[in-house]
N, C-alpha and C. Protein backbone atom coordinates (compact mmCIF):
# COMPACT_ATOMS: atom_id res chain seq x y z
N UNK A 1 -59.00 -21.88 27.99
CA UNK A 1 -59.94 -21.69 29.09
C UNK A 1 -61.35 -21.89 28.52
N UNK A 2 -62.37 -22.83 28.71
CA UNK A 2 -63.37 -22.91 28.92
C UNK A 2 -64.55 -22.42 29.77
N UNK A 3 -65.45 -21.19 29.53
CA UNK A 3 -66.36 -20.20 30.12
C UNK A 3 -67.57 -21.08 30.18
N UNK A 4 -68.42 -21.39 30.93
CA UNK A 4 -70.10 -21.91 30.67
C UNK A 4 -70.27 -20.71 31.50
N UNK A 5 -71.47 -20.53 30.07
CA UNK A 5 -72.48 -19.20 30.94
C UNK A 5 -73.46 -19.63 30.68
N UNK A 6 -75.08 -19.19 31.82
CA UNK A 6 -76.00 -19.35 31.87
C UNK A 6 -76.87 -18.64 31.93
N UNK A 7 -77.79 -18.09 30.93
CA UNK A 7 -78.44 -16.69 30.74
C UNK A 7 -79.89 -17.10 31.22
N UNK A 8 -80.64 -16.56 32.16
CA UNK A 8 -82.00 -16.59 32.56
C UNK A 8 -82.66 -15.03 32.24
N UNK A 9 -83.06 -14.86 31.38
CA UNK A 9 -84.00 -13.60 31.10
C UNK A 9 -84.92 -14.07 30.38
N UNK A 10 -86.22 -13.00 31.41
CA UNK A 10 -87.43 -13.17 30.47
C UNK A 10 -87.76 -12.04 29.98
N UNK A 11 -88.39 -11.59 29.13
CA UNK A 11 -88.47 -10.32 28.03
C UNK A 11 -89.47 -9.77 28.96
N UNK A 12 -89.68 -8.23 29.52
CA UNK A 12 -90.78 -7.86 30.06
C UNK A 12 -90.78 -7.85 31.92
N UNK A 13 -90.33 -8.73 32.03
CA UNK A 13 -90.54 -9.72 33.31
C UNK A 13 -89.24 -8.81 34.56
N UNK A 14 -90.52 -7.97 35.18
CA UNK A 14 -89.40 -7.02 36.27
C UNK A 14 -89.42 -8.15 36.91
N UNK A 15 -88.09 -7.93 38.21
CA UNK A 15 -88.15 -8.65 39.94
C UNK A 15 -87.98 -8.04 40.96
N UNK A 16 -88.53 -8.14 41.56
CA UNK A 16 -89.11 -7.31 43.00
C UNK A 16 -87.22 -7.82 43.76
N UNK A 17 -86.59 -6.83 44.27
CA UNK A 17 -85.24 -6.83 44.72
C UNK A 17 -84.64 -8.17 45.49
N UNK A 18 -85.94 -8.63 46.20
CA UNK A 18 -85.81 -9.08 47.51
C UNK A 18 -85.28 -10.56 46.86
N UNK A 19 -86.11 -10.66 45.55
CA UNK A 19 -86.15 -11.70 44.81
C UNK A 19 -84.65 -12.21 44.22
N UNK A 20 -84.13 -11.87 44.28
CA UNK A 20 -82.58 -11.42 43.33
C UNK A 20 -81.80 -12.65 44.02
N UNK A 21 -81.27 -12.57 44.94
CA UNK A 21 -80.97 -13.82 45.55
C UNK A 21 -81.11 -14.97 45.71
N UNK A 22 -82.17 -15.08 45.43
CA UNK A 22 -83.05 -16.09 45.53
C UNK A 22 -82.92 -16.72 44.12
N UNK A 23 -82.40 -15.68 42.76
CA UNK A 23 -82.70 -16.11 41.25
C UNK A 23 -81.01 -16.38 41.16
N UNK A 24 -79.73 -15.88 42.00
CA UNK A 24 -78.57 -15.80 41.83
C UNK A 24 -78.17 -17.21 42.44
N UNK A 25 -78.50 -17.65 43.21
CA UNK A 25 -78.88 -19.29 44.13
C UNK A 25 -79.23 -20.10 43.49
N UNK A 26 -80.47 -20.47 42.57
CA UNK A 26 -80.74 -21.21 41.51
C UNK A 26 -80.14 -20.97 40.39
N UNK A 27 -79.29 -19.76 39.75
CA UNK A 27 -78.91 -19.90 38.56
C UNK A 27 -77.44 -21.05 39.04
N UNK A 28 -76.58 -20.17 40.24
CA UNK A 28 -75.56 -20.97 40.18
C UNK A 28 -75.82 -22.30 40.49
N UNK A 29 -76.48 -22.82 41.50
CA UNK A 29 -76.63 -24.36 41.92
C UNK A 29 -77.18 -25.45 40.32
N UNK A 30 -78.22 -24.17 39.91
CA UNK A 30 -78.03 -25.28 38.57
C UNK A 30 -77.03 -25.54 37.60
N UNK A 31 -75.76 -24.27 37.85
CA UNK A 31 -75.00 -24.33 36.44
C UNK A 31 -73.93 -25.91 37.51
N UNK A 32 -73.78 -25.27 38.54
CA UNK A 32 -72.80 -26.44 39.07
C UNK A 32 -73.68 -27.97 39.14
N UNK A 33 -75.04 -28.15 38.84
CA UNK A 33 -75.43 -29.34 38.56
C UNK A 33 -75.45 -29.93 37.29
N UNK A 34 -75.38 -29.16 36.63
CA UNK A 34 -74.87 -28.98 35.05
C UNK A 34 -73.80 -29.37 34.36
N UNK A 35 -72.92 -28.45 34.80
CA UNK A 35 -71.53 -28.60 34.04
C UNK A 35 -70.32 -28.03 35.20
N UNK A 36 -69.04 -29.15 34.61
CA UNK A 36 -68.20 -29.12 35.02
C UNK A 36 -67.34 -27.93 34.81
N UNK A 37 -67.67 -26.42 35.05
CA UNK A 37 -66.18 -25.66 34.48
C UNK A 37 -65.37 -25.13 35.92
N UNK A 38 -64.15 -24.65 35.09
CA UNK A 38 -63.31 -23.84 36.43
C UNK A 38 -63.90 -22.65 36.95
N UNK A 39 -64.93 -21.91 36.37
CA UNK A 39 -65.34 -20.46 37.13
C UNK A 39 -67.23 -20.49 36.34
N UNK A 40 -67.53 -20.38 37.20
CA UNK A 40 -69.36 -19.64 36.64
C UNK A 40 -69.81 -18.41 36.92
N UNK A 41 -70.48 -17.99 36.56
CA UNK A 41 -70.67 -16.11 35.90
C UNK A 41 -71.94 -16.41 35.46
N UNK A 42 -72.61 -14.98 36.62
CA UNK A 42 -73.78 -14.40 36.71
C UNK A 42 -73.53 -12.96 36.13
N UNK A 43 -74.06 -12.53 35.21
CA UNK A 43 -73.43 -11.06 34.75
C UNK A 43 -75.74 -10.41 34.14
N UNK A 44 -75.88 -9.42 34.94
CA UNK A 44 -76.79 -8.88 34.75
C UNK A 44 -77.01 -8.72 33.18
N UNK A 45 -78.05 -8.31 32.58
CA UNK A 45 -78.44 -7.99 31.47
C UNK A 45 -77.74 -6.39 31.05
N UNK A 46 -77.95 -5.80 31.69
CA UNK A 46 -77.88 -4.19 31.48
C UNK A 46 -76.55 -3.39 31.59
N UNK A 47 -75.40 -4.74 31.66
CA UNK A 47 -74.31 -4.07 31.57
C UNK A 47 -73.08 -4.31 30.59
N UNK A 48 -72.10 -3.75 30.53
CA UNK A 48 -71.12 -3.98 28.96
C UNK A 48 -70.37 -5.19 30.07
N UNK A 49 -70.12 -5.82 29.22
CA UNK A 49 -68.97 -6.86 29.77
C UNK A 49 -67.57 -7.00 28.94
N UNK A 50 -66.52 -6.83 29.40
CA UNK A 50 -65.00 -6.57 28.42
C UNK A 50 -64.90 -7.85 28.55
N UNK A 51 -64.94 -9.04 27.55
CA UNK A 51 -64.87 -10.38 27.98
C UNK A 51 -63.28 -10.70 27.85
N UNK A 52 -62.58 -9.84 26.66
CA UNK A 52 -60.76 -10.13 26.88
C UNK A 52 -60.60 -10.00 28.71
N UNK A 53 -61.29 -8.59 29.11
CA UNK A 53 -60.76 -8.27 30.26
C UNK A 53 -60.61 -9.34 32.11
N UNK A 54 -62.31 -9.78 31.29
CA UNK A 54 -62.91 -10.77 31.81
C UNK A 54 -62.22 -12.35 31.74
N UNK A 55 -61.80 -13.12 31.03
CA UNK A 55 -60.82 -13.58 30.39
C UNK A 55 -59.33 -13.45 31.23
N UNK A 56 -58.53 -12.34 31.04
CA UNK A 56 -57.30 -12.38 31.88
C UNK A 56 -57.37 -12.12 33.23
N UNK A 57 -58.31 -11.64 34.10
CA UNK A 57 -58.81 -11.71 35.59
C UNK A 57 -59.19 -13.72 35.62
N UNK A 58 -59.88 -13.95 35.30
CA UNK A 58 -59.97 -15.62 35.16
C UNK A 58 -58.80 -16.43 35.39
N UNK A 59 -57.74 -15.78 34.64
CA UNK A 59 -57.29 -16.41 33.97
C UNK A 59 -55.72 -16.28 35.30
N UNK A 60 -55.55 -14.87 35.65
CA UNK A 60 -54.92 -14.65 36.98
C UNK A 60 -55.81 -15.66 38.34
N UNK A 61 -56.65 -15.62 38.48
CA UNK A 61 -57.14 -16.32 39.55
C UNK A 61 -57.33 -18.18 39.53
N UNK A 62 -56.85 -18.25 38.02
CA UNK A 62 -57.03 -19.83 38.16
C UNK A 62 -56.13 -20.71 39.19
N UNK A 63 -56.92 -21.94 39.45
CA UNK A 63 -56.14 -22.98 40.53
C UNK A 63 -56.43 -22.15 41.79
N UNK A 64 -57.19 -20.77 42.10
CA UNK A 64 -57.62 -20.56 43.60
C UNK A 64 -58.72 -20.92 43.76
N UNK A 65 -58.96 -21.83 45.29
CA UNK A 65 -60.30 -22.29 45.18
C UNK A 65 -61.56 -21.14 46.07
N UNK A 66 -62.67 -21.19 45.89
CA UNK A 66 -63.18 -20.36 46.43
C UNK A 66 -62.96 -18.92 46.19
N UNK A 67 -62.94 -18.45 45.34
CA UNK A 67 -62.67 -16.90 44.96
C UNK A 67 -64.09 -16.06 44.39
N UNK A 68 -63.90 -15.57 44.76
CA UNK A 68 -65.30 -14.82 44.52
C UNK A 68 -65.04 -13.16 44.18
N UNK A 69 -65.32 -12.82 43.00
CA UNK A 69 -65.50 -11.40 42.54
C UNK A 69 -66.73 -10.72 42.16
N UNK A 70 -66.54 -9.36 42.97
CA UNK A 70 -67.89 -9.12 42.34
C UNK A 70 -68.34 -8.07 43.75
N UNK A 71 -69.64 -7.90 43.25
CA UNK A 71 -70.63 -6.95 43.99
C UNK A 71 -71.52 -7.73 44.84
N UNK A 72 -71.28 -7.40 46.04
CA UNK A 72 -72.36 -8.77 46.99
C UNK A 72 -72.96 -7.76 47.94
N UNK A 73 -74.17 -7.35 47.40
CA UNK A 73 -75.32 -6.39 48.59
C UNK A 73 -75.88 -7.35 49.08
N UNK A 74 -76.01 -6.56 50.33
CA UNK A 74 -76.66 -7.31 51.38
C UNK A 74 -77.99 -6.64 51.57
């Protein structure tokens, strides 16, 4: 399995909430103008990530199209 991740942080640099969407929209549209993989991943700065765990969830959902995991506030 092949992962592309795409890290946008700037050191210092808060974002006003509203903004967030707006930075989750351009990260993905650029990774899919980018590169070809089976899944792309937005994963905040401030949290642990189990990447084995991360990894066999992937890895169960491959070949579904449109799948989406995760936390989506509105």
């Amino acid at each position: 399995m092949f992962l592309q991740l795409l890290g946008c942080q700037q050191d210092g640099h808060e974002e006003a909430d509203e903004e967030l969407p707006k930075k989750a929209k351009l990260i993905f549209s650029t990774a899919v103008q980018n590169w070809d993989a089976e899944f792309y991943i937005n994963v905040d700065d401030n949290i642990a990530l189990d990447i084995e765990g991360l990894i066999e969830l992937l890895e169960s959902r491959r070949g579904q199209d449109g799948v989406y995991i995760g936390c989506m506030k509105s």
